[in-house]
N, C-alpha and C. Protein backbone atom coordinates (compact mmCIF):
# COMPACT_ATOMS: atom_id res chain seq x y z
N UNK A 1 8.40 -5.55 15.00
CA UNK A 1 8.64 -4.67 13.86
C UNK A 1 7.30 -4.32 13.23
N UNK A 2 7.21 -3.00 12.87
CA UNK A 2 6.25 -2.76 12.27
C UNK A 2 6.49 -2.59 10.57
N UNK A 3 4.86 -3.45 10.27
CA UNK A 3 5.24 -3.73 8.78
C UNK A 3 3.66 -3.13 7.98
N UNK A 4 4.47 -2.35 7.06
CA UNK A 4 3.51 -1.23 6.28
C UNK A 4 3.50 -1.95 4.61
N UNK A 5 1.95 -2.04 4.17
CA UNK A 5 1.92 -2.45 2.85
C UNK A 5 1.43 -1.57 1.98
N UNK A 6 2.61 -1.41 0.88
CA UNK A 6 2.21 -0.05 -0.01
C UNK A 6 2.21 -0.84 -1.39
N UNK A 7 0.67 0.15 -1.55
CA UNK A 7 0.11 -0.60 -2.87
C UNK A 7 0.52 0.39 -4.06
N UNK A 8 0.99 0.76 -4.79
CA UNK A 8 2.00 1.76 -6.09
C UNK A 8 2.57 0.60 -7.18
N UNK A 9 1.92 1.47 -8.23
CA UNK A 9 2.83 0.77 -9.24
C UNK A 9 4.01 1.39 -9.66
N UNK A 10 4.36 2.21 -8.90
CA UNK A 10 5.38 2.96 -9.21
C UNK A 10 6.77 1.95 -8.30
N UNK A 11 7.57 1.90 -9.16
CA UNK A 11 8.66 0.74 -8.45
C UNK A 11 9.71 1.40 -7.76
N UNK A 12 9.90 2.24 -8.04
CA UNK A 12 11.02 3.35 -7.58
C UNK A 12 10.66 3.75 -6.44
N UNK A 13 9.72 4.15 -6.07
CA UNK A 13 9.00 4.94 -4.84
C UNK A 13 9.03 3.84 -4.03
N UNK A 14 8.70 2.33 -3.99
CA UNK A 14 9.00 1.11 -3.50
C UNK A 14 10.01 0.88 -3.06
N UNK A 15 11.32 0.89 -3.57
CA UNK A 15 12.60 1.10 -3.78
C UNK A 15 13.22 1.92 -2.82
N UNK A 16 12.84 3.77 -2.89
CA UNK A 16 13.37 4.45 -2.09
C UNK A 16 12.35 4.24 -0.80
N UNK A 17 10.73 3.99 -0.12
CA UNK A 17 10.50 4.62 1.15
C UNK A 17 10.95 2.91 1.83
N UNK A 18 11.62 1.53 1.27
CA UNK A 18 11.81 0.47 1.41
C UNK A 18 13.15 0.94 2.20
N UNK A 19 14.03 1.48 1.42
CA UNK A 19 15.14 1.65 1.83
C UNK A 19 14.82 3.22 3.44
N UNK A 20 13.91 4.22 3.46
CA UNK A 20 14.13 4.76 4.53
C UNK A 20 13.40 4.63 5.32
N UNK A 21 12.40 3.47 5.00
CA UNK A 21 11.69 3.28 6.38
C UNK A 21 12.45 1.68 7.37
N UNK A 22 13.52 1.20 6.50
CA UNK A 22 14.39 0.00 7.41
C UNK A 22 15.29 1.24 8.35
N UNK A 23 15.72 2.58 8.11
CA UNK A 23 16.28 3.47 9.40
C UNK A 23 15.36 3.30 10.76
N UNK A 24 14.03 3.13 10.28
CA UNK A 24 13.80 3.30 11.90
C UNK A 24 12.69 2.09 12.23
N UNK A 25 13.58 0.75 11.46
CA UNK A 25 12.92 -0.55 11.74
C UNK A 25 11.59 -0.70 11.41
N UNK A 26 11.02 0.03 10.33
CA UNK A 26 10.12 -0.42 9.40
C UNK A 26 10.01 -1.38 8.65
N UNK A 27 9.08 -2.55 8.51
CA UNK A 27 9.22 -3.21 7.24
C UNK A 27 8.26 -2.89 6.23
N UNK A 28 8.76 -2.41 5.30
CA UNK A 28 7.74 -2.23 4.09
C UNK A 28 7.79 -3.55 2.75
N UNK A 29 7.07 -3.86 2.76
CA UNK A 29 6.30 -5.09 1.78
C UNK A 29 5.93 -3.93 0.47
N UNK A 30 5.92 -4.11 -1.06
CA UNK A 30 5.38 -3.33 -1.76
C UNK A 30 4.88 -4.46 -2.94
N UNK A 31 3.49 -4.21 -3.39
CA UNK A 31 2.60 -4.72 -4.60
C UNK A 31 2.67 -3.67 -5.35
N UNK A 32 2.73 -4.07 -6.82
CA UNK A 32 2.75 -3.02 -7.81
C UNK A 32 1.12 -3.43 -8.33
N UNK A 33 0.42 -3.87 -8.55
CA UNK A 33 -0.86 -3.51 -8.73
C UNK A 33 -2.06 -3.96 -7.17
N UNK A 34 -3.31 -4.30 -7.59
CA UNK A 34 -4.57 -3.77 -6.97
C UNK A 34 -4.62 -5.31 -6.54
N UNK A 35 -4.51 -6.86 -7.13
CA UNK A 35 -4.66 -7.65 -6.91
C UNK A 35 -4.05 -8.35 -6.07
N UNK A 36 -2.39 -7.95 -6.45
CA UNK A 36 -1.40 -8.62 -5.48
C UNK A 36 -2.13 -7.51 -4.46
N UNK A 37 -2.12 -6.31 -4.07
CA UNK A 37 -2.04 -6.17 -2.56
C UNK A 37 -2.97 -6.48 -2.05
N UNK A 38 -4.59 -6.80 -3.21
CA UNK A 38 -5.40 -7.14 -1.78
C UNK A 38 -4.81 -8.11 -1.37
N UNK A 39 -4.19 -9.51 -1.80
CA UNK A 39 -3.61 -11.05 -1.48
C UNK A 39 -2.95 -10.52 -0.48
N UNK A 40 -1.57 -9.99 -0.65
CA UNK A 40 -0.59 -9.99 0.02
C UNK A 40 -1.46 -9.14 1.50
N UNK A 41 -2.30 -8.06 1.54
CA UNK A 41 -3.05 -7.80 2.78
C UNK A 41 -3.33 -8.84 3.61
N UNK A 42 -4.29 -10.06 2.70
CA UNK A 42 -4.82 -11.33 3.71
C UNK A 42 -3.73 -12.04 4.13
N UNK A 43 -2.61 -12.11 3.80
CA UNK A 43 -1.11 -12.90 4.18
C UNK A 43 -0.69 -12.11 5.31
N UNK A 44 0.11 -11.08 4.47
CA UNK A 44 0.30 -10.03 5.82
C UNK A 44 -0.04 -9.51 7.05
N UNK A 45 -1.39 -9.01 7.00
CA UNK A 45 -2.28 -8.27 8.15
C UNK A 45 -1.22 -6.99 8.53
N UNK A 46 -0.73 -5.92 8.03
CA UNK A 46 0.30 -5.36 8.11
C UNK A 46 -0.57 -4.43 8.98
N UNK A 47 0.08 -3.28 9.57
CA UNK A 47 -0.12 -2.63 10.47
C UNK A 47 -0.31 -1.21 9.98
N UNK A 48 -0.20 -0.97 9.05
CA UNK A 48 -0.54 0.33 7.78
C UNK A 48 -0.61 0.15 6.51
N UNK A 49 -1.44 0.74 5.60
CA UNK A 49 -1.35 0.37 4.22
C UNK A 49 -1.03 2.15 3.35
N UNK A 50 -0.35 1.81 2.65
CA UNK A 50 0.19 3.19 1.87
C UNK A 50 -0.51 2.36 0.48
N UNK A 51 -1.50 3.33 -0.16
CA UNK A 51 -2.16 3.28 -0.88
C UNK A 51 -2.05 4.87 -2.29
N UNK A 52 -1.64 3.81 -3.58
CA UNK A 52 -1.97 5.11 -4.45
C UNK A 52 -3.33 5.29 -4.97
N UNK A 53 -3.75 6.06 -5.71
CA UNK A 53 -4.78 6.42 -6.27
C UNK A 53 -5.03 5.91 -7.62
N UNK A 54 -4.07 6.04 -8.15
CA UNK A 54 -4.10 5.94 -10.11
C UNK A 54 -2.85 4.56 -9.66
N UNK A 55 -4.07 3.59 -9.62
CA UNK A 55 -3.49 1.92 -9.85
C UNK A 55 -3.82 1.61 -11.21
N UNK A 56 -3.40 0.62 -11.98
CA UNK A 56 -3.78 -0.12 -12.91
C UNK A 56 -5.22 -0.87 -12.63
N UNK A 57 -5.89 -0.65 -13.32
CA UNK A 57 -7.08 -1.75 -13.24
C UNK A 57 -8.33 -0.75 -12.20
N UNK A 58 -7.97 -0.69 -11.82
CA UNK A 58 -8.98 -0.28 -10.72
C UNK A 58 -8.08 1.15 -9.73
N UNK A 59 -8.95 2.15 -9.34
CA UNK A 59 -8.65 3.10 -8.47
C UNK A 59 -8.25 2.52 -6.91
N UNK A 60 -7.68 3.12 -6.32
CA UNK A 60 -7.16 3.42 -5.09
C UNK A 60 -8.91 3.60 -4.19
N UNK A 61 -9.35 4.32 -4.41
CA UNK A 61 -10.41 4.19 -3.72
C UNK A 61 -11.28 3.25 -3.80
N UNK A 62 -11.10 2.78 -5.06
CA UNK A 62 -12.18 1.24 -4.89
C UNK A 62 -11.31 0.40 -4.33
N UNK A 63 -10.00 -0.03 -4.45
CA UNK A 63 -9.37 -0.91 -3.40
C UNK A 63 -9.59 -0.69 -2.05
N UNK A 64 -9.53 0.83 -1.76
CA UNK A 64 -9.88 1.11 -0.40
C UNK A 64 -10.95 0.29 0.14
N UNK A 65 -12.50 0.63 -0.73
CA UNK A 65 -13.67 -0.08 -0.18
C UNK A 65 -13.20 -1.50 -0.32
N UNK A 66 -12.78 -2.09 -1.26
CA UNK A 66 -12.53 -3.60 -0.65
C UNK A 66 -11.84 -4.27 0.14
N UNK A 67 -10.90 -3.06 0.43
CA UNK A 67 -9.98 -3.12 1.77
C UNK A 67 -11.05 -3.42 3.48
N UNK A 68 -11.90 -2.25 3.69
CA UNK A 68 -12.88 -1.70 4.27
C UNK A 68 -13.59 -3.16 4.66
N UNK A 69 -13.81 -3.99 3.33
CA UNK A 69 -14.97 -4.79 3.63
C UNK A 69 -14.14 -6.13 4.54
N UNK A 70 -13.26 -6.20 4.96
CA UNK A 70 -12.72 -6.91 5.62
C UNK A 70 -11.55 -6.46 6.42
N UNK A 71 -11.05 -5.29 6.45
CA UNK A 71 -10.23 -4.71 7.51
C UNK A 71 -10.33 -3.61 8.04
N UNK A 72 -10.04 -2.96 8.86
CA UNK A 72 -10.00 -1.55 10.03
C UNK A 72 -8.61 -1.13 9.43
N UNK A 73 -7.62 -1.83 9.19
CA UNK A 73 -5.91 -1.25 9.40
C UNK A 73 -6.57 0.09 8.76
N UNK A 74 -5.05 0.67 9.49
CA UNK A 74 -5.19 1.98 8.97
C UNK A 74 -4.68 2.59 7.67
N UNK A 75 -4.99 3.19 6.66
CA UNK A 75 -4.98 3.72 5.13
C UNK A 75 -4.62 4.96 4.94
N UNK A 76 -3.13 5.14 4.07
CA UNK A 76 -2.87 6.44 3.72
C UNK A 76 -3.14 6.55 2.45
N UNK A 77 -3.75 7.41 2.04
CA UNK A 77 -4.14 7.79 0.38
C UNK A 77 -3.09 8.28 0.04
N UNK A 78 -2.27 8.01 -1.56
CA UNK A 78 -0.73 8.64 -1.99
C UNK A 78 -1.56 8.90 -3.35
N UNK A 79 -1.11 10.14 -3.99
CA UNK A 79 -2.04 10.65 -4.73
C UNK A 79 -1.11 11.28 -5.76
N UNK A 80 -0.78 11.86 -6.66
CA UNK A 80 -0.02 12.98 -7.23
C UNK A 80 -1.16 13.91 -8.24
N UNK A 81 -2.16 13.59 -7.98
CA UNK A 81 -3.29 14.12 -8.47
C UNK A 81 -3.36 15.65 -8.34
N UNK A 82 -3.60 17.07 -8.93
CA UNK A 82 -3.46 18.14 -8.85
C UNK A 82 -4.55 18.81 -8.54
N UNK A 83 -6.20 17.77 -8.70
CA UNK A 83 -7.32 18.22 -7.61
C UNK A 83 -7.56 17.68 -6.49
């Protein structure tokens, strides 16, 4: 099974892509801030990371680089940003 870790503090969005990515045997894991997911990353080792932008505490792109400094997985930027 492939298992995707999405970092959003948004709980709902957790909620619904949780529920449509088990249709095609996805497991999605979800952290609502920047700290749990780096942790839950070193636990996991998941096989994609769904990443927002506008986290609490810290940006999406600086998690990215600290993502970077110890993993390759692959990173989707989730954004609702209008630039």
């Amino acid at each position: 099974m492939t298992n995707i870790l999405l970092i959003d503090d948004d709980e709902k969005l957790g909620e619904l892509l949780s529920s449509f990515f088990e249709r095609f045997d996805l497991k999605l894991t979800v952290a609502h801030d920047p700290e749990t997911g780096l942790q839950t990353l070193a636990k996991l080792e998941p096989d994609l990371v769904i990443l927002d932008v506008m986290l609490p505490g810290q940006d999406g792109f600086e998690v990215c680089r600290t993502i970077r400094k110890t993993s390759s997985v692959p990173v989707i930027m989730l954004t609702a940003r209008g630039e």
